[in-house]
C-alpha atoms as a PDB file:
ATOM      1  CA  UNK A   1     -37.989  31.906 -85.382  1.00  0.00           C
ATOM      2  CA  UNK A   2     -38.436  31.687 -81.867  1.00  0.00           C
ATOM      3  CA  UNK A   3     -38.085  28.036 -81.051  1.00  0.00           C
ATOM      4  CA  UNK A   4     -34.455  27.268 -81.648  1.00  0.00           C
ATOM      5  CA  UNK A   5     -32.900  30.493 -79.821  1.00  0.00           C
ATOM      6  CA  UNK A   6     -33.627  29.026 -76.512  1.00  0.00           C
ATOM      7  CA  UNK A   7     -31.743  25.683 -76.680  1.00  0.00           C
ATOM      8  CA  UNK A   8     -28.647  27.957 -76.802  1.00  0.00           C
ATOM      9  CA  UNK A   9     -26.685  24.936 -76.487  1.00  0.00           C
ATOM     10  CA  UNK A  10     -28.753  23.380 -73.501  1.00  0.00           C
ATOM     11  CA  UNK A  11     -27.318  20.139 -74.961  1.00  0.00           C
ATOM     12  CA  UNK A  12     -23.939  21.275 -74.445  1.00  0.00           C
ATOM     13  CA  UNK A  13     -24.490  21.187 -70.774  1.00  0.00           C
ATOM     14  CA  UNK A  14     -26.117  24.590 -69.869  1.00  0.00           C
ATOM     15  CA  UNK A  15     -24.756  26.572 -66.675  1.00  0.00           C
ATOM     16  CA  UNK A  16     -26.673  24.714 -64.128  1.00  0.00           C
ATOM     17  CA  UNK A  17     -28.439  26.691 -61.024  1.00  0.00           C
ATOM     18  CA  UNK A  18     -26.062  25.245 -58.794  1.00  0.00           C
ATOM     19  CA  UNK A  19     -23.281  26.923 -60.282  1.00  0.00           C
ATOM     20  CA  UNK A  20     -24.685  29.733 -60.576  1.00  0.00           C
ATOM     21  CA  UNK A  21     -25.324  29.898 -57.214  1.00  0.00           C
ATOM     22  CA  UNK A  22     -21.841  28.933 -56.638  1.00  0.00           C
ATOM     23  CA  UNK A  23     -20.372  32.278 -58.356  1.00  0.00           C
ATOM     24  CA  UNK A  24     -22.731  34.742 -57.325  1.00  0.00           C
ATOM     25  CA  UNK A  25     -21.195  33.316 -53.424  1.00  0.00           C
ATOM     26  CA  UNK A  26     -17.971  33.916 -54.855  1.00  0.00           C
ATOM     27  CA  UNK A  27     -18.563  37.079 -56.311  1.00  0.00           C
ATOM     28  CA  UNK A  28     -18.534  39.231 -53.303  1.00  0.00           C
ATOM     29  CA  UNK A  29     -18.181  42.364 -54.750  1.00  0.00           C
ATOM     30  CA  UNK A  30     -21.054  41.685 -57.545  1.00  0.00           C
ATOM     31  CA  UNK A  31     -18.199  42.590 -60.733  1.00  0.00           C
ATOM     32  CA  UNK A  32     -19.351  39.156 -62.471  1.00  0.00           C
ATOM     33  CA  UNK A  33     -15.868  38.067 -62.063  1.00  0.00           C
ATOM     34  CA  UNK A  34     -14.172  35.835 -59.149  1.00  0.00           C
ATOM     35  CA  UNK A  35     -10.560  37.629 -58.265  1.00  0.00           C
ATOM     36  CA  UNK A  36      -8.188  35.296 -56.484  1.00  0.00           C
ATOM     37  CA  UNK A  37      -9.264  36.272 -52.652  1.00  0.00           C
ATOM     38  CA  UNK A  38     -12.457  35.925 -53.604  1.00  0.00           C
ATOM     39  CA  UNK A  39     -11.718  32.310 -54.845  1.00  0.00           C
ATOM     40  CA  UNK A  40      -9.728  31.128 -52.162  1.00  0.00           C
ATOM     41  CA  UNK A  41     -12.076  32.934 -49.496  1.00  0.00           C
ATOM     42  CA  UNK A  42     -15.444  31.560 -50.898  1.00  0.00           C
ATOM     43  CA  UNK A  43     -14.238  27.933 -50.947  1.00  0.00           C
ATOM     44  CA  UNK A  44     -12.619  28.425 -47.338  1.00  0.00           C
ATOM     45  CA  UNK A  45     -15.594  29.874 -45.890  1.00  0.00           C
ATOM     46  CA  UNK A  46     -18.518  27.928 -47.882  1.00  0.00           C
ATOM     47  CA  UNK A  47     -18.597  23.798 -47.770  1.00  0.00           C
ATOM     48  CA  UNK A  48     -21.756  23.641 -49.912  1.00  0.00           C
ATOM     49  CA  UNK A  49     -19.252  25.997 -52.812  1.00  0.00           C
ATOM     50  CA  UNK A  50     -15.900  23.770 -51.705  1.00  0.00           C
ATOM     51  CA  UNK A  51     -17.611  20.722 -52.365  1.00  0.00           C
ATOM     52  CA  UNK A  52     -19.563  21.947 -55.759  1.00  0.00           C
ATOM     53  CA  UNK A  53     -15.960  22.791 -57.072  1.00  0.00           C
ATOM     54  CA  UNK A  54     -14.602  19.692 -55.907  1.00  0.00           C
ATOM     55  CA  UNK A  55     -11.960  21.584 -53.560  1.00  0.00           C
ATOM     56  CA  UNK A  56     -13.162  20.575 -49.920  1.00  0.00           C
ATOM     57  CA  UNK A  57      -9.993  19.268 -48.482  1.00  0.00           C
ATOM     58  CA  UNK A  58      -7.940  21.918 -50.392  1.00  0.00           C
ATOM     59  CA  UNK A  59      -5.145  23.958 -49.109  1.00  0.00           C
ATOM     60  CA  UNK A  60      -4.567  27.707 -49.559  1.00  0.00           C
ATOM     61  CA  UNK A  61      -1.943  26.399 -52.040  1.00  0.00           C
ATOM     62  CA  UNK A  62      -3.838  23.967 -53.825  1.00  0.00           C
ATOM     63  CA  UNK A  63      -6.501  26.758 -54.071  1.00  0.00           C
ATOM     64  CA  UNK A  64      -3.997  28.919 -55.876  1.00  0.00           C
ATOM     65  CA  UNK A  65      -2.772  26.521 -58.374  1.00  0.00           C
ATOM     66  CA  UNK A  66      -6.549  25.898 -59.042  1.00  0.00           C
ATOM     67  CA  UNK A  67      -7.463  29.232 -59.882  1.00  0.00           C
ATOM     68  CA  UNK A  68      -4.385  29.487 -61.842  1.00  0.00           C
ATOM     69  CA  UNK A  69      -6.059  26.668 -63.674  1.00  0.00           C
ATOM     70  CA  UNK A  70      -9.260  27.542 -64.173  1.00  0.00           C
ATOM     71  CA  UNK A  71      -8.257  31.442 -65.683  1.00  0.00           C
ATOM     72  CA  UNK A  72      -7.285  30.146 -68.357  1.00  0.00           C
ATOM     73  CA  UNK A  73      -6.354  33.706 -69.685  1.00  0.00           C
ATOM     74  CA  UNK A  74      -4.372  34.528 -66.589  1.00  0.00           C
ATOM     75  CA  UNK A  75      -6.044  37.707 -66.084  1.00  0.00           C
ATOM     76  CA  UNK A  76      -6.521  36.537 -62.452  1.00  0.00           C
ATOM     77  CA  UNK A  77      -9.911  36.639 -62.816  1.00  0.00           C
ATOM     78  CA  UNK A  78     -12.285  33.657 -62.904  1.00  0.00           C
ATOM     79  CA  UNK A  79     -15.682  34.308 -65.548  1.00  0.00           C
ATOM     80  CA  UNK A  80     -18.748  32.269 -64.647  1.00  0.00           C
ATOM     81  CA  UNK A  81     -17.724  30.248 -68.620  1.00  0.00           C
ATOM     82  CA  UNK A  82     -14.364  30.079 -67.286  1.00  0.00           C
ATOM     83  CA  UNK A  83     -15.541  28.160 -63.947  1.00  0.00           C
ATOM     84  CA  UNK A  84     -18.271  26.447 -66.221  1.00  0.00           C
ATOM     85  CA  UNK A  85     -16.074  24.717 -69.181  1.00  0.00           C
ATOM     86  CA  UNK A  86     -13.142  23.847 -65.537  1.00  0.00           C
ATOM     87  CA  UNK A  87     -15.849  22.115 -63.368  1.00  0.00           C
ATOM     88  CA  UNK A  88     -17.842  20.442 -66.911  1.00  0.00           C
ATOM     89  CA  UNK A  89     -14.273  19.061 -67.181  1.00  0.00           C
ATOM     90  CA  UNK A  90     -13.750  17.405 -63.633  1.00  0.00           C
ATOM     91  CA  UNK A  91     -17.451  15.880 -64.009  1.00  0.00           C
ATOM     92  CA  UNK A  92     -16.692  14.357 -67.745  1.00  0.00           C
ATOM     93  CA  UNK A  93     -13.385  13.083 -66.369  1.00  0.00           C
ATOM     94  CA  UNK A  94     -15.091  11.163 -62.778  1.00  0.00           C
ATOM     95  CA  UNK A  95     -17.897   9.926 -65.158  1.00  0.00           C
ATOM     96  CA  UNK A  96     -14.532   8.871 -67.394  1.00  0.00           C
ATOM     97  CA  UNK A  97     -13.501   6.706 -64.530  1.00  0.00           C
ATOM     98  CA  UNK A  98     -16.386   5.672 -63.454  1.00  0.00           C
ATOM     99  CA  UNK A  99     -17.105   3.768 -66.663  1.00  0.00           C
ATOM    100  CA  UNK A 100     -13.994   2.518 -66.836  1.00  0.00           C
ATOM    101  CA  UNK A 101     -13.617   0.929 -63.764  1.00  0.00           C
END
C-alpha cells in the first residue's frame, strides 16, 4: 500500500525546492516558523528570496502588510503551508492574467 502515500498531493502543487529554500533563509533561528523581523529582514537582505516572494521593490511597510497577509491566523508567525498556499496564490493569479490578456 505503498504506491499512493507518496503522491501526497504532488498534484496539488507540492512545496517546491525553491521555497523551501526560501524559508529555511528566512528562518534564522531554525524554529520552522518565519516571525515578522525575520520576514521583513530575509526579503531586505536576500534578492534571490525578495524576488521568489514576489516582494523585490517592497517597502518596510508593504512588507508588513504582507506578512499580515500571509499569517493568516495572525499569530505573527509565517508556517512554511502558510507561505506555500500565499505564494501558490500570486502564481495562479499572474497565470490568471496571463491567459486573459
Amino acid at each position: 500500500n505503498n504506491h499512493h502515500h507518496n503522491n501526497n498531493h504532488a498534484d496539488n502543487h507540492s512545496i517546491s525546492q525553491e521555497f523551501r529554500w526560501a524559508f529555511d533563509k528566512l528562518d534564522t533561528n531554525g524554529d520552522g516558523f518565519i516571525s515578522r523581523r525575520e520576514f521583513i529582514q530575509g526579503i531586505r537582505s536576500n534578492d534571490k528570496v525578495a524576488a521568489l516572494v514576489k516582494a523585490s521593490e517592497a517597502s518596510e511597510r508593504q512588507l508588513t502588510e504582507f506578512f499580515s497577509l500571509i499569517d493568516r491566523n495572525s499569530d505573527s508567525h509565517i508556517t512554511l503551508d502558510e507561505l506555500n498556499v500565499h505564494v501558490d496564490a500570486i502564481y495562479r493569479e499572474a497565470a490568471d492574467n496571463r491567459s486573459r490578456s
